[in-house]
Structures are given as structure tokens and as C-alpha cells.
PDB file of N, CA and C in Angstrom:
ATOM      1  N   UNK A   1      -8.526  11.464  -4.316  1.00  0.00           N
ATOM      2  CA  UNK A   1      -9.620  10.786  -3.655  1.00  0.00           C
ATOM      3  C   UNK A   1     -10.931  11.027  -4.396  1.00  0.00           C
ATOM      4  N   UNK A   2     -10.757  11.949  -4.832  1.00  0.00           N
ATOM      5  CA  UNK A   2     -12.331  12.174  -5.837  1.00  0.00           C
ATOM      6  C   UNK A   2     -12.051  11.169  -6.885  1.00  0.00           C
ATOM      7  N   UNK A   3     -11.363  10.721  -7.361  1.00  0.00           N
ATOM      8  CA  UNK A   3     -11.963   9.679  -8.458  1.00  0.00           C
ATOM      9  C   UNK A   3     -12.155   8.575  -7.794  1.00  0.00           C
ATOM     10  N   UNK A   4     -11.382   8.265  -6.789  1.00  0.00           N
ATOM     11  CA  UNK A   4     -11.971   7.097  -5.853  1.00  0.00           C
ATOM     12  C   UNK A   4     -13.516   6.942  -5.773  1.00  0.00           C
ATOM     13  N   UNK A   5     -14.016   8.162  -5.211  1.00  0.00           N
ATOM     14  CA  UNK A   5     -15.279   8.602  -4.919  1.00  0.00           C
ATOM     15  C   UNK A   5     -16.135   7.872  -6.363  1.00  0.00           C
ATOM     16  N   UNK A   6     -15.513   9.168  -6.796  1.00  0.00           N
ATOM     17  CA  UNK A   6     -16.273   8.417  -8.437  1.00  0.00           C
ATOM     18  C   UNK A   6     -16.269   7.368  -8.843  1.00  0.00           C
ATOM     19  N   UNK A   7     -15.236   6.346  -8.450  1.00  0.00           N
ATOM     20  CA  UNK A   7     -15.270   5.237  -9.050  1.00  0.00           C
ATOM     21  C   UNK A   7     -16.759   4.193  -8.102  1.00  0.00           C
ATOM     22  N   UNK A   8     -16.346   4.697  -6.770  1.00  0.00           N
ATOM     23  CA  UNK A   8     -17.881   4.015  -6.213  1.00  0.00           C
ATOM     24  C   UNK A   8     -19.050   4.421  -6.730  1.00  0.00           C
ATOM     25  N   UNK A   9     -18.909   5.607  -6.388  1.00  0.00           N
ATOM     26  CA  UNK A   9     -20.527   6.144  -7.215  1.00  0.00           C
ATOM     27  C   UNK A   9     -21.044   5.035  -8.604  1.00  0.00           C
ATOM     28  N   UNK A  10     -20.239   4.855  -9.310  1.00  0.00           N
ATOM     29  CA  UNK A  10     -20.048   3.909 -10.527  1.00  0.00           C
ATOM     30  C   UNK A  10     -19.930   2.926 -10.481  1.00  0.00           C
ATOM     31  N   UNK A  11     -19.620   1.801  -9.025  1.00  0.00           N
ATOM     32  CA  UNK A  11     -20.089   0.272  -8.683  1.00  0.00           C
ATOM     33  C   UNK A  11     -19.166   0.060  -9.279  1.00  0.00           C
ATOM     34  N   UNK A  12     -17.188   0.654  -9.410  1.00  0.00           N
ATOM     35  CA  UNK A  12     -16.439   0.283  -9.812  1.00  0.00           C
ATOM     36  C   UNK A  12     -15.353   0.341  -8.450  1.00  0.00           C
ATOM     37  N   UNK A  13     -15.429  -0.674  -7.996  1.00  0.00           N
ATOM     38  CA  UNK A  13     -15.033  -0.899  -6.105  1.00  0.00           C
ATOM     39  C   UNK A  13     -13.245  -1.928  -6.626  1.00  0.00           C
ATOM     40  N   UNK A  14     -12.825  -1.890  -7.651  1.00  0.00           N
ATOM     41  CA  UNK A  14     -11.884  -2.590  -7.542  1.00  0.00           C
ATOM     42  C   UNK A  14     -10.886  -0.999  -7.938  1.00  0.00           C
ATOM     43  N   UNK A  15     -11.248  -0.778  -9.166  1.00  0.00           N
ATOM     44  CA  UNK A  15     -10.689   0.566  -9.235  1.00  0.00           C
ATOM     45  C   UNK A  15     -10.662   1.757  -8.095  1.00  0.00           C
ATOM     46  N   UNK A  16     -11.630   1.866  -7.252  1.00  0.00           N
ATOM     47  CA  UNK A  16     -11.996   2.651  -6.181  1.00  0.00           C
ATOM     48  C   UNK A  16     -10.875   2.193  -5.134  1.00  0.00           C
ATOM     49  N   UNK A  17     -10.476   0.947  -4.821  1.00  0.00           N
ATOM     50  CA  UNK A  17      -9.645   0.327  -3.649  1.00  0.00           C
ATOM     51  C   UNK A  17      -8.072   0.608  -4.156  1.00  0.00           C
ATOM     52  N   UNK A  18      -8.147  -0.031  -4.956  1.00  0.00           N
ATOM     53  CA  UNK A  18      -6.819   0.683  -5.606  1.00  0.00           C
ATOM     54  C   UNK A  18      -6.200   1.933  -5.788  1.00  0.00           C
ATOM     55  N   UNK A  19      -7.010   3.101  -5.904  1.00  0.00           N
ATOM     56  CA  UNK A  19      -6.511   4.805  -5.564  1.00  0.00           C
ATOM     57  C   UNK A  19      -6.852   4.769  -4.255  1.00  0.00           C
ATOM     58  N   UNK A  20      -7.638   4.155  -3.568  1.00  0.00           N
ATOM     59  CA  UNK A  20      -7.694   4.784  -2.190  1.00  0.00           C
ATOM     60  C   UNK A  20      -6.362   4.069  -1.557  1.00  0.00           C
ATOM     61  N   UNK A  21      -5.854   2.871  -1.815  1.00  0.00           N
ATOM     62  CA  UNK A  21      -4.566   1.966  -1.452  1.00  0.00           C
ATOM     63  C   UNK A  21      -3.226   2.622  -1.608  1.00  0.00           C
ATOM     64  N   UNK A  22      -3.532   3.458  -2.863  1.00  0.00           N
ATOM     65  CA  UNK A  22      -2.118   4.512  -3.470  1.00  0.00           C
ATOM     66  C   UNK A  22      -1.977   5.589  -3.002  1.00  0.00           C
ATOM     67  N   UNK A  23      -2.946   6.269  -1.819  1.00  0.00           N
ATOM     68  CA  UNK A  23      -3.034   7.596  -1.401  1.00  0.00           C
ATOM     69  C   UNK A  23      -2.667   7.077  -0.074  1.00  0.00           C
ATOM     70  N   UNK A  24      -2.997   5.773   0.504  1.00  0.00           N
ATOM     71  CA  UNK A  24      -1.835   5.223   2.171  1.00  0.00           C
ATOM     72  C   UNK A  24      -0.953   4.655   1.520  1.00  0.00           C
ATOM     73  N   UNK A  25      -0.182   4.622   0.610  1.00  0.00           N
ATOM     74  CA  UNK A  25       1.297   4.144   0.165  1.00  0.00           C
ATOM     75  C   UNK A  25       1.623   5.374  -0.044  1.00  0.00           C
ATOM     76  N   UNK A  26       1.185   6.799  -0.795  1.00  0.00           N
ATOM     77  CA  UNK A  26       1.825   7.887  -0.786  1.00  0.00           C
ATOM     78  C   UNK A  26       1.893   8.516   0.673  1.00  0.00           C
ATOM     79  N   UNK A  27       1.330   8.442   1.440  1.00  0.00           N
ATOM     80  CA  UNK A  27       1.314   9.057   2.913  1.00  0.00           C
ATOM     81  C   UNK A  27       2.682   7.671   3.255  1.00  0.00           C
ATOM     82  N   UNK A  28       2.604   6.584   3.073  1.00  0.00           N
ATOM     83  CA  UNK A  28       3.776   5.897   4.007  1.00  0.00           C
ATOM     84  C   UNK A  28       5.035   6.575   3.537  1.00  0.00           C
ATOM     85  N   UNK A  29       5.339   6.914   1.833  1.00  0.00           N
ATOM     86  CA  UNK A  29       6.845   6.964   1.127  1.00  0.00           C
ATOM     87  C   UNK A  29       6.730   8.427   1.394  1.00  0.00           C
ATOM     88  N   UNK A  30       5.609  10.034   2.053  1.00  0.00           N
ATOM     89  CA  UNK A  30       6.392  10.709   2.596  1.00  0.00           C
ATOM     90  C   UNK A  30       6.556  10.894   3.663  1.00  0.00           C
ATOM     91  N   UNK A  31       6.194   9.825   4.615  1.00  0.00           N
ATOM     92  CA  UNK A  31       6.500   9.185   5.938  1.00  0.00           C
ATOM     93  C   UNK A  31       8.309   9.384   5.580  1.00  0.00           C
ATOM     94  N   UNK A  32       8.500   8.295   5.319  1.00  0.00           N
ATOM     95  CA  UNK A  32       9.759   7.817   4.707  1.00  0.00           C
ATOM     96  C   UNK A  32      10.810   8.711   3.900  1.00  0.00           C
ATOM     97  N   UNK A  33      10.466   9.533   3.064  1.00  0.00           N
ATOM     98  CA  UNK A  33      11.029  10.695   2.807  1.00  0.00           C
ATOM     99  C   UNK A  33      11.534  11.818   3.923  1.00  0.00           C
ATOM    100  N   UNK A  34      10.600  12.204   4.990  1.00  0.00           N
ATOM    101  CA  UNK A  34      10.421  12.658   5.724  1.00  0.00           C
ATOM    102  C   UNK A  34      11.541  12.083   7.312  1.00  0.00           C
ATOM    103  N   UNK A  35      11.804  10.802   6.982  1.00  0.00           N
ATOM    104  CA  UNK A  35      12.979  10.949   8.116  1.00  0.00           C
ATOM    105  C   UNK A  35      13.833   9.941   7.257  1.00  0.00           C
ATOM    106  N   UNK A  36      14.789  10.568   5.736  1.00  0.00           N
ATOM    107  CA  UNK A  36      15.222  10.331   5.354  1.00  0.00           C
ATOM    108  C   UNK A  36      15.954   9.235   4.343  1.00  0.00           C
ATOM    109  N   UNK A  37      14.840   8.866   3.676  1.00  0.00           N
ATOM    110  CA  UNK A  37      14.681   7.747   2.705  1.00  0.00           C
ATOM    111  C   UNK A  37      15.262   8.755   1.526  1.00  0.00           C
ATOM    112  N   UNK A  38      15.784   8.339   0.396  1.00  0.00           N
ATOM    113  CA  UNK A  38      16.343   8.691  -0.816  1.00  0.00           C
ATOM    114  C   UNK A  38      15.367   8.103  -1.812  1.00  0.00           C
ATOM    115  N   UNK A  39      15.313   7.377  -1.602  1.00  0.00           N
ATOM    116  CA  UNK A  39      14.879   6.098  -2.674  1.00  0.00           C
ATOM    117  C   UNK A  39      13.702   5.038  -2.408  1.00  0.00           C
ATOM    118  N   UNK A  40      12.991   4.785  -2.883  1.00  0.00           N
ATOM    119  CA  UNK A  40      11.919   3.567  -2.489  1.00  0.00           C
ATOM    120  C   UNK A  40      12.590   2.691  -3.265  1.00  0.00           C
ATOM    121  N   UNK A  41      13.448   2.532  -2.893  1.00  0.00           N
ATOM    122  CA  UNK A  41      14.341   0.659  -3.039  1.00  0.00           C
ATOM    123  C   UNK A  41      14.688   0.191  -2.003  1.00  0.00           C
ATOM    124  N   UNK A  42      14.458  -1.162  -1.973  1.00  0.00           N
ATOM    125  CA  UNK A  42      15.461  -2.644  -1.119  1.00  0.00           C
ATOM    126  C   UNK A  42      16.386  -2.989  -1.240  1.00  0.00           C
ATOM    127  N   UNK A  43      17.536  -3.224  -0.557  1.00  0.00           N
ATOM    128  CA  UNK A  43      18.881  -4.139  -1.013  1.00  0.00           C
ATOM    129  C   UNK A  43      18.272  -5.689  -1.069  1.00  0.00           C
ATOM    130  N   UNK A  44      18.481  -6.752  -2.392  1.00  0.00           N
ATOM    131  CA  UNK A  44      18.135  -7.699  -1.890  1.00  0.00           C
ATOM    132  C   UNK A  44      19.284  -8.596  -2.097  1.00  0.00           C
ATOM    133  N   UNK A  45      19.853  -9.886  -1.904  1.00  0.00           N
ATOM    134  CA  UNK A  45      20.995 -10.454  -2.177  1.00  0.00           C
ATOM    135  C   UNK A  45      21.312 -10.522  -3.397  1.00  0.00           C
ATOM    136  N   UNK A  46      20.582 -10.427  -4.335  1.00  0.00           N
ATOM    137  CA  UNK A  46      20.942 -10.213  -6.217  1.00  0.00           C
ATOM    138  C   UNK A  46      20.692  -9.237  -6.851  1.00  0.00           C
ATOM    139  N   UNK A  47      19.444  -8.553  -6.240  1.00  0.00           N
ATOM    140  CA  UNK A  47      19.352  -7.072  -6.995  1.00  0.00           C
ATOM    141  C   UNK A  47      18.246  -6.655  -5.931  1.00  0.00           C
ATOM    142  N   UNK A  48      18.082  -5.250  -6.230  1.00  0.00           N
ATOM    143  CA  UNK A  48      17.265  -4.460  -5.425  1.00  0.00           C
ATOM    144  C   UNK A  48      15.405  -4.758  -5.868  1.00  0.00           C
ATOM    145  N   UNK A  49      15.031  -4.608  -4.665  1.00  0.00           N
ATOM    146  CA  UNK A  49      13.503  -4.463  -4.887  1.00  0.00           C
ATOM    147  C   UNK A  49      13.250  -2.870  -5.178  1.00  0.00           C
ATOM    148  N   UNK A  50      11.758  -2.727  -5.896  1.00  0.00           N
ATOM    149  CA  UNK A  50      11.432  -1.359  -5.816  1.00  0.00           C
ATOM    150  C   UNK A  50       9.547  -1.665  -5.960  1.00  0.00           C
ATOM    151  N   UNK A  51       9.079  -0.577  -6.353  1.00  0.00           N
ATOM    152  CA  UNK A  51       8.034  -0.650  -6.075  1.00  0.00           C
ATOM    153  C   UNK A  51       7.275  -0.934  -4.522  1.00  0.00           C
ATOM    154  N   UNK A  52       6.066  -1.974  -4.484  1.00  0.00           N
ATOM    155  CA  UNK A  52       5.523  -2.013  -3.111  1.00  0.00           C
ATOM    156  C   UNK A  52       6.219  -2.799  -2.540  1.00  0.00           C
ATOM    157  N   UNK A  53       6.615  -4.026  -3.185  1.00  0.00           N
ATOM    158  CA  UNK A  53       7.395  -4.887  -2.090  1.00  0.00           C
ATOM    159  C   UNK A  53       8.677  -3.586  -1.181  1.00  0.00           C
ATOM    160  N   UNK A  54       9.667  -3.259  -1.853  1.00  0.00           N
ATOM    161  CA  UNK A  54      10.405  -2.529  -1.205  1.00  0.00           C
ATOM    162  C   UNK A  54       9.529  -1.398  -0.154  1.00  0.00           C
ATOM    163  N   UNK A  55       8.533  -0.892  -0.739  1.00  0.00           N
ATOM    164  CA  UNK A  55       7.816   0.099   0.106  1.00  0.00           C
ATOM    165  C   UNK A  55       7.657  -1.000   1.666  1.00  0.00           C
ATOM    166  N   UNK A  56       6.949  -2.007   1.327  1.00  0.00           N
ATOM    167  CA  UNK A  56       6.603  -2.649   2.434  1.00  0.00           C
ATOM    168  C   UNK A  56       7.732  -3.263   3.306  1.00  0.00           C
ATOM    169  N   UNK A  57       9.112  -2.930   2.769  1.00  0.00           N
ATOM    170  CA  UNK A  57      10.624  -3.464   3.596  1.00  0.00           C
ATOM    171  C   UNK A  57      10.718  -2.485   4.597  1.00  0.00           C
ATOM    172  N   UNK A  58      10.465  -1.190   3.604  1.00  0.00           N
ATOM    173  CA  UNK A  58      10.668  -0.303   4.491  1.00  0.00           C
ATOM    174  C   UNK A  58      10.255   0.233   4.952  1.00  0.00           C
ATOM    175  N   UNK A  59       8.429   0.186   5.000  1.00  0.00           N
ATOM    176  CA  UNK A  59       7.835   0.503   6.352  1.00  0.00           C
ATOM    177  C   UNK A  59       8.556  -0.540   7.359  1.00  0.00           C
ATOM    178  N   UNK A  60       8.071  -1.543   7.223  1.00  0.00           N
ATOM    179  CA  UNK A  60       8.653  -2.238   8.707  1.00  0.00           C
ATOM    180  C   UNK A  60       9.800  -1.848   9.144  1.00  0.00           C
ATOM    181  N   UNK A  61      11.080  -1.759   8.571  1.00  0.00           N
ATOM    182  CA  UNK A  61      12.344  -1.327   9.049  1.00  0.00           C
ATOM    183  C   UNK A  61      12.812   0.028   9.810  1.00  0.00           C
ATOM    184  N   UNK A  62      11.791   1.103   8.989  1.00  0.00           N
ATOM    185  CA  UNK A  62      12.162   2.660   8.981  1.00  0.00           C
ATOM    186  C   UNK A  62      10.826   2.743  10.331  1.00  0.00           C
ATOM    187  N   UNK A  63       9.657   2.667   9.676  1.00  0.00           N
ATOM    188  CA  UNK A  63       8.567   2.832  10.422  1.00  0.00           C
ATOM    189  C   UNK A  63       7.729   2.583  11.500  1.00  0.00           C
ATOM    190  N   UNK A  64       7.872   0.864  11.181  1.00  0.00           N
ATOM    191  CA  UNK A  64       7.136  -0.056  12.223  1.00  0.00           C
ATOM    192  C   UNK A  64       8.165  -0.209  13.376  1.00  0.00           C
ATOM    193  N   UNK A  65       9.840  -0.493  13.288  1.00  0.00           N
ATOM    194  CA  UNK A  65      10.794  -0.764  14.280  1.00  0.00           C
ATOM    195  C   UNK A  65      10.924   0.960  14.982  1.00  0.00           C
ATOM    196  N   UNK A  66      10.956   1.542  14.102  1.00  0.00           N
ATOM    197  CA  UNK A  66      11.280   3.043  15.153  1.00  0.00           C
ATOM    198  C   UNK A  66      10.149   2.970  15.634  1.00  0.00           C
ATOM    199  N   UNK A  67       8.719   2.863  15.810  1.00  0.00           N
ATOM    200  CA  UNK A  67       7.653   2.980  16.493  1.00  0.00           C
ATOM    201  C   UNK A  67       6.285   4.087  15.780  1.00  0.00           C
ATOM    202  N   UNK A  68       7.466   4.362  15.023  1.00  0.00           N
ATOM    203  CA  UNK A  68       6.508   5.576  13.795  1.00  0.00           C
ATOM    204  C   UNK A  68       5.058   5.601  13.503  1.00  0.00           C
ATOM    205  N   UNK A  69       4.859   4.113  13.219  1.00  0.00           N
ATOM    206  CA  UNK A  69       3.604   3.004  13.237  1.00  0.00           C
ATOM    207  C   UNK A  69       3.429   1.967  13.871  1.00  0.00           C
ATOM    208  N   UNK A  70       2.262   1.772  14.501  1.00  0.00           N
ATOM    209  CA  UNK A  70       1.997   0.187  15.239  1.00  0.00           C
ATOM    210  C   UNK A  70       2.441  -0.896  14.245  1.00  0.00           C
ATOM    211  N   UNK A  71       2.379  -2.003  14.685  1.00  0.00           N
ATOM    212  CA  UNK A  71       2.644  -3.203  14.109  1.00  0.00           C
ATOM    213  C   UNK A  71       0.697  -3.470  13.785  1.00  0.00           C
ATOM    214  N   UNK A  72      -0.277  -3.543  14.061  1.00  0.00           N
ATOM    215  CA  UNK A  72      -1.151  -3.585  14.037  1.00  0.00           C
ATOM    216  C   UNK A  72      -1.513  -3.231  12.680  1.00  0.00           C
ATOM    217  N   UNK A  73      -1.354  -1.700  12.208  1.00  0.00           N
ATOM    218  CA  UNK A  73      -1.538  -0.836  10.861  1.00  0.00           C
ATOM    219  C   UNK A  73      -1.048  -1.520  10.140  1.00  0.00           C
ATOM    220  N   UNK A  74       0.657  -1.959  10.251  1.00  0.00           N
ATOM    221  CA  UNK A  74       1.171  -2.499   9.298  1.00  0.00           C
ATOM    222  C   UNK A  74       0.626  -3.540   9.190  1.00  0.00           C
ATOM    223  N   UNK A  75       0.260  -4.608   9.774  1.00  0.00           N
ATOM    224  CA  UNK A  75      -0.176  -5.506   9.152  1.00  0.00           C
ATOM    225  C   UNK A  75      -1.282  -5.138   8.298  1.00  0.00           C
ATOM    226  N   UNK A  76      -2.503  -5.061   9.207  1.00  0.00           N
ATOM    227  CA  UNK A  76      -3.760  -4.111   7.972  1.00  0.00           C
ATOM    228  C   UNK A  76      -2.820  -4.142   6.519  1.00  0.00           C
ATOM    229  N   UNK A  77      -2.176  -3.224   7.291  1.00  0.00           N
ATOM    230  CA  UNK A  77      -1.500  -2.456   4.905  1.00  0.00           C
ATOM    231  C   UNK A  77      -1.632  -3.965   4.377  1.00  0.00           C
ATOM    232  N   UNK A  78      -0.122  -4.673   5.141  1.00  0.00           N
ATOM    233  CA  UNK A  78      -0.016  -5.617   4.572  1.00  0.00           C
ATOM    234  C   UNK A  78      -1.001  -6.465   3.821  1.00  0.00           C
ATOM    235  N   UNK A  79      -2.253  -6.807   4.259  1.00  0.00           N
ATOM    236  CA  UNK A  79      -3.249  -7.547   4.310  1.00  0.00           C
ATOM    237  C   UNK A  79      -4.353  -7.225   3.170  1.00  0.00           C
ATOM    238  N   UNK A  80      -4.181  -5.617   3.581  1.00  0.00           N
ATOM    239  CA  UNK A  80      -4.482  -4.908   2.001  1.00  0.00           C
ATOM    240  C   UNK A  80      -4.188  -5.015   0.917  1.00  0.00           C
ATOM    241  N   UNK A  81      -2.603  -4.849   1.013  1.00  0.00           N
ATOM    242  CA  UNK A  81      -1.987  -5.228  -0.131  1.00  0.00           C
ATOM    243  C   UNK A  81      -1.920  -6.540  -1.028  1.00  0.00           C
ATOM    244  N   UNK A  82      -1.971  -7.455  -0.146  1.00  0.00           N
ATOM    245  CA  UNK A  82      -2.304  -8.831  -0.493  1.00  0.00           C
ATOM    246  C   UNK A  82      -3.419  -9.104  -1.320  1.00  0.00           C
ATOM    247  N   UNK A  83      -4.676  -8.848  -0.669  1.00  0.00           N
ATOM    248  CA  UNK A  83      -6.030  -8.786  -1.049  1.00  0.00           C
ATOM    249  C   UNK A  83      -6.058  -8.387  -2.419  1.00  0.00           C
ATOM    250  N   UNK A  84      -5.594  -6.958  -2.368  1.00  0.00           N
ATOM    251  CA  UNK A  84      -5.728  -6.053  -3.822  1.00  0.00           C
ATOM    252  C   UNK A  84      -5.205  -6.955  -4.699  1.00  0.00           C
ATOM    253  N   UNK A  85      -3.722  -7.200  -4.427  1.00  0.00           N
ATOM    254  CA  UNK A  85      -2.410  -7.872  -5.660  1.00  0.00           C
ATOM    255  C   UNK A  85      -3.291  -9.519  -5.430  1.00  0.00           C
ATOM    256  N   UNK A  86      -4.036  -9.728  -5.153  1.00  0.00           N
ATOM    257  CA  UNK A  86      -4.321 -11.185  -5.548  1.00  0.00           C
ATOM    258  C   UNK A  86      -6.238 -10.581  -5.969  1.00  0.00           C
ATOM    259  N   UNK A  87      -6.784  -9.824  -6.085  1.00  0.00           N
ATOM    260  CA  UNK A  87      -7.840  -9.485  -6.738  1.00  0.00           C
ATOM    261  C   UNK A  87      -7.672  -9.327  -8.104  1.00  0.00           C
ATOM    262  N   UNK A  88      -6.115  -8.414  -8.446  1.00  0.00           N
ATOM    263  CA  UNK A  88      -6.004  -8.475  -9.716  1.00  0.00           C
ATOM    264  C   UNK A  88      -5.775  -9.451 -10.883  1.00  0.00           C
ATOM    265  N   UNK A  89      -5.816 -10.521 -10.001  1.00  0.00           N
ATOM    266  CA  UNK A  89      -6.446 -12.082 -10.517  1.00  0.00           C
ATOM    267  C   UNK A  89      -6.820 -12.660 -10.891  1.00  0.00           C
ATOM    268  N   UNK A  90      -8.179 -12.123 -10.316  1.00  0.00           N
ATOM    269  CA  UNK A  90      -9.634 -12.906 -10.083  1.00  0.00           C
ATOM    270  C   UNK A  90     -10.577 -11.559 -10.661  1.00  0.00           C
ATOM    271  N   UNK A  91     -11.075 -12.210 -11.436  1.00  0.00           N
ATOM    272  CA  UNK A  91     -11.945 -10.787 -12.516  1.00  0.00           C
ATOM    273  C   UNK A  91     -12.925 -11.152 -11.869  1.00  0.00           C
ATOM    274  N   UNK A  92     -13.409 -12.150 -11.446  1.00  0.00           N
ATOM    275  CA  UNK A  92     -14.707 -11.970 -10.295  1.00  0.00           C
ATOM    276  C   UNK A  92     -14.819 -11.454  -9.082  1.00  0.00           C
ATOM    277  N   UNK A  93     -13.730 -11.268  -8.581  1.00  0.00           N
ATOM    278  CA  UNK A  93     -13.173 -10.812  -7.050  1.00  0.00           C
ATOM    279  C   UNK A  93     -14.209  -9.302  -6.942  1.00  0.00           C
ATOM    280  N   UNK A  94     -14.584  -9.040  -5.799  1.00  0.00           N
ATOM    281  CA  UNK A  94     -15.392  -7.965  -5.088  1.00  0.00           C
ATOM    282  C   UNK A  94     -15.330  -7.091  -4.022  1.00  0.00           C
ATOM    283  N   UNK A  95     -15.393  -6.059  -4.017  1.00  0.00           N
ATOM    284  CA  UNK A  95     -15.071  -5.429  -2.589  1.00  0.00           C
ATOM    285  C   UNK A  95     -16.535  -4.294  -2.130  1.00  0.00           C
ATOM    286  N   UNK A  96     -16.140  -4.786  -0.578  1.00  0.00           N
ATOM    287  CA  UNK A  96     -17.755  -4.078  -0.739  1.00  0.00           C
ATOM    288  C   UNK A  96     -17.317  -2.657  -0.455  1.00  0.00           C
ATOM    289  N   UNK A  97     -18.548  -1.972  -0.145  1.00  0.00           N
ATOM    290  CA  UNK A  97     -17.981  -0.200   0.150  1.00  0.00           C
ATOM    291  C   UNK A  97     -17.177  -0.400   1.381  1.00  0.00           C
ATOM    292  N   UNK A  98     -17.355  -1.122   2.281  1.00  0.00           N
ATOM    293  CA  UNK A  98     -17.032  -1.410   3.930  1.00  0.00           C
ATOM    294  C   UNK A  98     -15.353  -1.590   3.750  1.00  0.00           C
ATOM    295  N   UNK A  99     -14.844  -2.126   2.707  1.00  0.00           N
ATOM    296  CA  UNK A  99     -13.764  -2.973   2.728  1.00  0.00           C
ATOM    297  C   UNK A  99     -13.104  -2.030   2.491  1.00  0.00           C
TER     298      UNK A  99
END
């Protein structure tokens, strides 16, 4: 979180959103570790997901359906995640400190 920090201090808010985004994806996968995940993979009908998409299978499945997390949060993430992965886009894209 300190380079997060740093990266605002420095009016660098895309880099800043992005470690602060990777420190609630590391709290979800040892969520997930924690009542028995192996792996941050998906089964998908041709091959497995990994990375965030799979992360985001399996919050909802592991997390959001056992009650672990509201449906509310998850969306947020979701919404986050979106935002970010379609900022990395748009080289004009902005985030304020609020966001």
C-alpha cells in the first residue's frame, strides 16, 4: 500500500488504483485459500481460466453463494475490475483520489 500511496502523492492515480485493486484480489484468493481453494483456476468447456477472470468465478461460487460476501461488494469488485481492465485502454482515462 505504500507505493500506492506514493503513486498518488505523484498524480499517478492509474498506477495507484491498480496496487490498491491487487491488495482486494489478494485478500479475496486468501479468502479462498482459506476455505480451501488449491488453485486460482476455472473449469471452462475448452480449457481453464486463470488469472482475474477465474478469481472473479470464484468469488461468486466459493464466496458470494456461501454468504462469505454480500452480493453488493461483489459487484463493486466487479465494476472495479471492469473500469480498471477497460482504463488500460484509454491513455486518457482518469481516476480521481475518491474513486
Amino acid at each position: 500500500m505504500q507505493s500506492a500511496q506514493d503513486n498518488i502523492r505523484a498524480s499517478r492515480l492509474f498506477p495507484a488504483a491498480e496496487e490498491v485493486f491487487r491488495s482486494v484480489e489478494s485478500t479475496l484468493e486468501a479468502l479462498l485459500y482459506s476455505r480451501g481453494a488449491k488453485k486460482i483456476e476455472y473449469p471452462g468447456s475448452e480449457k481453464k481460466f486463470t488469472g482475474r477472470l477465474a478469481l472473479q468465478f470464484l468469488v461468486r461460487d466459493n464466496l458470494v453463494r456461501a454468504g462469505i460476501i454480500e452480493r453488493t461488494v461483489y459487484d463493486k469488485y466487479l465494476s472495479l475490475a471492469t473500469e480498471l481492465h477497460m482504463a488500460g485502454y484509454q491513455p486518457n482515462k482518469t481516476f480521481s483520489i475518491k474513486s
